[in-house]
Protein backbone atom coordinates (compact mmCIF):
# COMPACT_ATOMS: atom_id res chain seq x y z
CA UNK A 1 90.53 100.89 69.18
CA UNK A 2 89.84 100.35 72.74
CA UNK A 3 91.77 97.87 74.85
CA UNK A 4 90.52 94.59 75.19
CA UNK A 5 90.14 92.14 77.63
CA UNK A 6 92.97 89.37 76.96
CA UNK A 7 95.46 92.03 75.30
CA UNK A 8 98.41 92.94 76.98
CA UNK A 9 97.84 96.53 78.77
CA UNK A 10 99.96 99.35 76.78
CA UNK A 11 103.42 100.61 78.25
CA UNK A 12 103.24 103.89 79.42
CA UNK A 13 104.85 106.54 81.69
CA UNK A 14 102.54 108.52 83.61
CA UNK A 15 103.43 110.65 86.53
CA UNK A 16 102.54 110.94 89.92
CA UNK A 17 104.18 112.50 93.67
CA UNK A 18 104.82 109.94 96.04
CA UNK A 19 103.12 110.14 99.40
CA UNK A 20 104.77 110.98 102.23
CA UNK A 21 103.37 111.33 105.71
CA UNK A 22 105.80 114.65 106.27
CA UNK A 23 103.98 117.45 104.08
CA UNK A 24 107.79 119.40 104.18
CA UNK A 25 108.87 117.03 102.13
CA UNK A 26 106.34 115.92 100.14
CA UNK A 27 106.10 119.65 99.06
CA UNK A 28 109.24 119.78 97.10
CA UNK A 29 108.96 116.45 95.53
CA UNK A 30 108.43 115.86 91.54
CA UNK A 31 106.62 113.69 90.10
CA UNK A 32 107.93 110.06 89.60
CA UNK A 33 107.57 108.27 86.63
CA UNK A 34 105.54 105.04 86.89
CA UNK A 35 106.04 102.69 83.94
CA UNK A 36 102.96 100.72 83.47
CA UNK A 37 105.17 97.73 82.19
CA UNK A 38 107.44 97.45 84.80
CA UNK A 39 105.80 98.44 87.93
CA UNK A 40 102.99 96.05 87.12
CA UNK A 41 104.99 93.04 85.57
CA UNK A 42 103.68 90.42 88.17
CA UNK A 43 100.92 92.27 89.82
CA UNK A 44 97.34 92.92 90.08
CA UNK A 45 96.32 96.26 89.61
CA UNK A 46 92.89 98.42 89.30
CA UNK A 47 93.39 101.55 86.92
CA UNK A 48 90.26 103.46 86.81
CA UNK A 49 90.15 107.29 85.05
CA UNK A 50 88.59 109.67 86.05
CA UNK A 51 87.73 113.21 83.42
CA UNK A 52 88.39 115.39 85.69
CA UNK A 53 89.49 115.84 89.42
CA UNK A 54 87.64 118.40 91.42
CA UNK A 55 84.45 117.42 89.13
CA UNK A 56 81.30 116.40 90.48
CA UNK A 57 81.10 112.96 89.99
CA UNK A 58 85.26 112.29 90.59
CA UNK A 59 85.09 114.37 93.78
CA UNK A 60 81.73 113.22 95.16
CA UNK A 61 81.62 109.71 93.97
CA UNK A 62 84.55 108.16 91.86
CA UNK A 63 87.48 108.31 93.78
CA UNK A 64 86.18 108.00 97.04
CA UNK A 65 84.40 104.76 96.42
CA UNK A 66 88.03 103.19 95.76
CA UNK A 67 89.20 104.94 98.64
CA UNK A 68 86.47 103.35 100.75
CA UNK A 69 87.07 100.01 99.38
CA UNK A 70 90.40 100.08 98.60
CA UNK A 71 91.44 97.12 101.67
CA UNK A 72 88.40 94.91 100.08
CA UNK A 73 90.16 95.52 96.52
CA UNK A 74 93.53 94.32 98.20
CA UNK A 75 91.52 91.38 99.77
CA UNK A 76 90.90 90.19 96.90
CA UNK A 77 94.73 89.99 95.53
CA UNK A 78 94.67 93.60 94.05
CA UNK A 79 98.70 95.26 94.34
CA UNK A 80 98.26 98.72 92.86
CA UNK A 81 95.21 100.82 92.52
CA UNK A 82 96.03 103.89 90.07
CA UNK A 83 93.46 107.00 89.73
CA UNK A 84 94.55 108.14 86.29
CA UNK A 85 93.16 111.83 84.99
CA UNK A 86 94.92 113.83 82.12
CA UNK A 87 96.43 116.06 84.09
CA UNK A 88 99.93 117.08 85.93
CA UNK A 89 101.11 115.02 88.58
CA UNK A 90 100.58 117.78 90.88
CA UNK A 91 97.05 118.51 90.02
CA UNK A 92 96.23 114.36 91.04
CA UNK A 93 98.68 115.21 94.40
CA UNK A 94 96.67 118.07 94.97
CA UNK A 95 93.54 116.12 94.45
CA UNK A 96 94.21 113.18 96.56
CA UNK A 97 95.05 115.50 99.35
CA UNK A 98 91.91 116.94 99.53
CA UNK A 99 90.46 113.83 99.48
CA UNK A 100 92.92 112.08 101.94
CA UNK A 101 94.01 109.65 99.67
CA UNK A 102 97.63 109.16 101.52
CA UNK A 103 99.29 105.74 100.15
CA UNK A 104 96.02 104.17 99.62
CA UNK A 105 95.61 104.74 95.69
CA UNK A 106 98.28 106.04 93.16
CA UNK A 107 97.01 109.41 92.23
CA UNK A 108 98.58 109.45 88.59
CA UNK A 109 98.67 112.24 86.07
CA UNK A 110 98.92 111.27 82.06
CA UNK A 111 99.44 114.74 81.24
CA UNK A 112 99.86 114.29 77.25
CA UNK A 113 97.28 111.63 77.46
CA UNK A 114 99.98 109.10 75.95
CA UNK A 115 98.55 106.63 77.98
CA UNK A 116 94.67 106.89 77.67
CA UNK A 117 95.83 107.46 73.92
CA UNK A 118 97.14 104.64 73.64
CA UNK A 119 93.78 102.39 75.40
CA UNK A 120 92.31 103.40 72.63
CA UNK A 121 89.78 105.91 75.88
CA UNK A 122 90.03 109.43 75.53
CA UNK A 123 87.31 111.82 74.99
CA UNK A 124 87.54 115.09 73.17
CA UNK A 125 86.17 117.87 75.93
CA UNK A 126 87.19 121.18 73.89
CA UNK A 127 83.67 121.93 73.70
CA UNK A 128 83.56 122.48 77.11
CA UNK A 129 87.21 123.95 77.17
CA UNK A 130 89.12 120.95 78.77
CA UNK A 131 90.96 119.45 75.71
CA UNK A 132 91.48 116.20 75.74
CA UNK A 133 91.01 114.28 78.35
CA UNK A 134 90.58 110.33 79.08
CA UNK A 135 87.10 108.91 79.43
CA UNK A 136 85.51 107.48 82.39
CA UNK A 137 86.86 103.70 82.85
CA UNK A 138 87.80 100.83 85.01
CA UNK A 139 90.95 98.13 84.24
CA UNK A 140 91.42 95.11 85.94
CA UNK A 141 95.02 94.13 85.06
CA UNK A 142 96.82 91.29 86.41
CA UNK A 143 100.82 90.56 84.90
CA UNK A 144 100.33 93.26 82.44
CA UNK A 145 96.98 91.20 80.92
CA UNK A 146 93.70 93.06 80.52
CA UNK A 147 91.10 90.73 82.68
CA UNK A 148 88.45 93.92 82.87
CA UNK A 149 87.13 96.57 80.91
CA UNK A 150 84.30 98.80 82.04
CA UNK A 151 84.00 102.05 79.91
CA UNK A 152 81.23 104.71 80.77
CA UNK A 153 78.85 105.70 78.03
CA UNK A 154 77.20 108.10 79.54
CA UNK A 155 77.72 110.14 82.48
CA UNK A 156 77.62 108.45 85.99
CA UNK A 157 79.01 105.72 87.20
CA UNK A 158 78.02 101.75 86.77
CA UNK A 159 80.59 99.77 85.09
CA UNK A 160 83.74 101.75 86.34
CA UNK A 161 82.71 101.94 89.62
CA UNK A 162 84.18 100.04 92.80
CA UNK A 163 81.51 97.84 93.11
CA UNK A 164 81.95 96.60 89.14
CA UNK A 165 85.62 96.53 89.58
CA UNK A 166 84.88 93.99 93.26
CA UNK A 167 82.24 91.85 90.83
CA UNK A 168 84.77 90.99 88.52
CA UNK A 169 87.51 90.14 91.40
């Protein structure tokens, strides 16, 4: 079943690399766990998913209208804005490179899709060879309670984009 608004927001660990200005460094680092429960006990945080980075839609669309808006999101009392994909850590570093993400959003990988699994959003994709993966989606969470919910039905973006996510601020 798919999380609702009002629930409390599933604990998870997903991964990510933290940024760091000097590439040397950032190079060699692992991912860090981030556990949804306690890095967001007390905060307001945007989690939006993405199927796939380096896709279309992610790449041209997705994550760079959070990037763009991420300082309105904050604005408007938002702590922590987490890209989530199911995928490696270093595949979402990777990603938000190429994008220039820096420390603006939390480019997270939920590689065994524990945490999507457990939203009740992930999307079988073996069709298309890509597994499982999460769907398309936008959480507004504020001390670990669900306040939004915009899932994609189709492909595109309306109620997991930016501009739904500012609407319901």
């Amino acid at each position: 079943m798919v999380v609702q608004v009002g629930e409390t927001i599933p604990d998870a660990t997903i991964q990510y690399v933290p940024y760091d200005a000097n590439e040397a460094l950032e190079a060699c680092t692992r991912p860090s766990p981030y556990s949804i429960h306690n890095q967001l006990k007390g905060k307001k945080a945007v989690i939006f998913a993405i199927p796939g980075p380096f896709t279309p839609t992610c790449t041209e669309s997705h994550v760079p209208g959070f990037l763009e808006k991420a300082d309105e999101l904050r604005a408007k009392g938002v702590d922590e804005i987490i890209c989530l994909s199911v995928i490696d850590g270093f595949v979402m570093n990777a990603f938000g490179k190429m994008l220039g993400v820096k420390d603006k959003i939390i480019m997270a990988g939920d590689g065994n899709a524990t945490f999507s699994t457990a939203l009740g959003l992930t999307q079988d994709c073996s069709k298309g060879g890509l597994g499982t993966r999460s769907k398309r989606f936008a959480i507004v969470v504020d001390d670990l309670k669900v306040k939004y919910v915009g899932v994609e039905d189709a492909p595109g973006l309306t109620v997991s984009s930016v501009e739904s996510v500012l609407a319901q601020l």
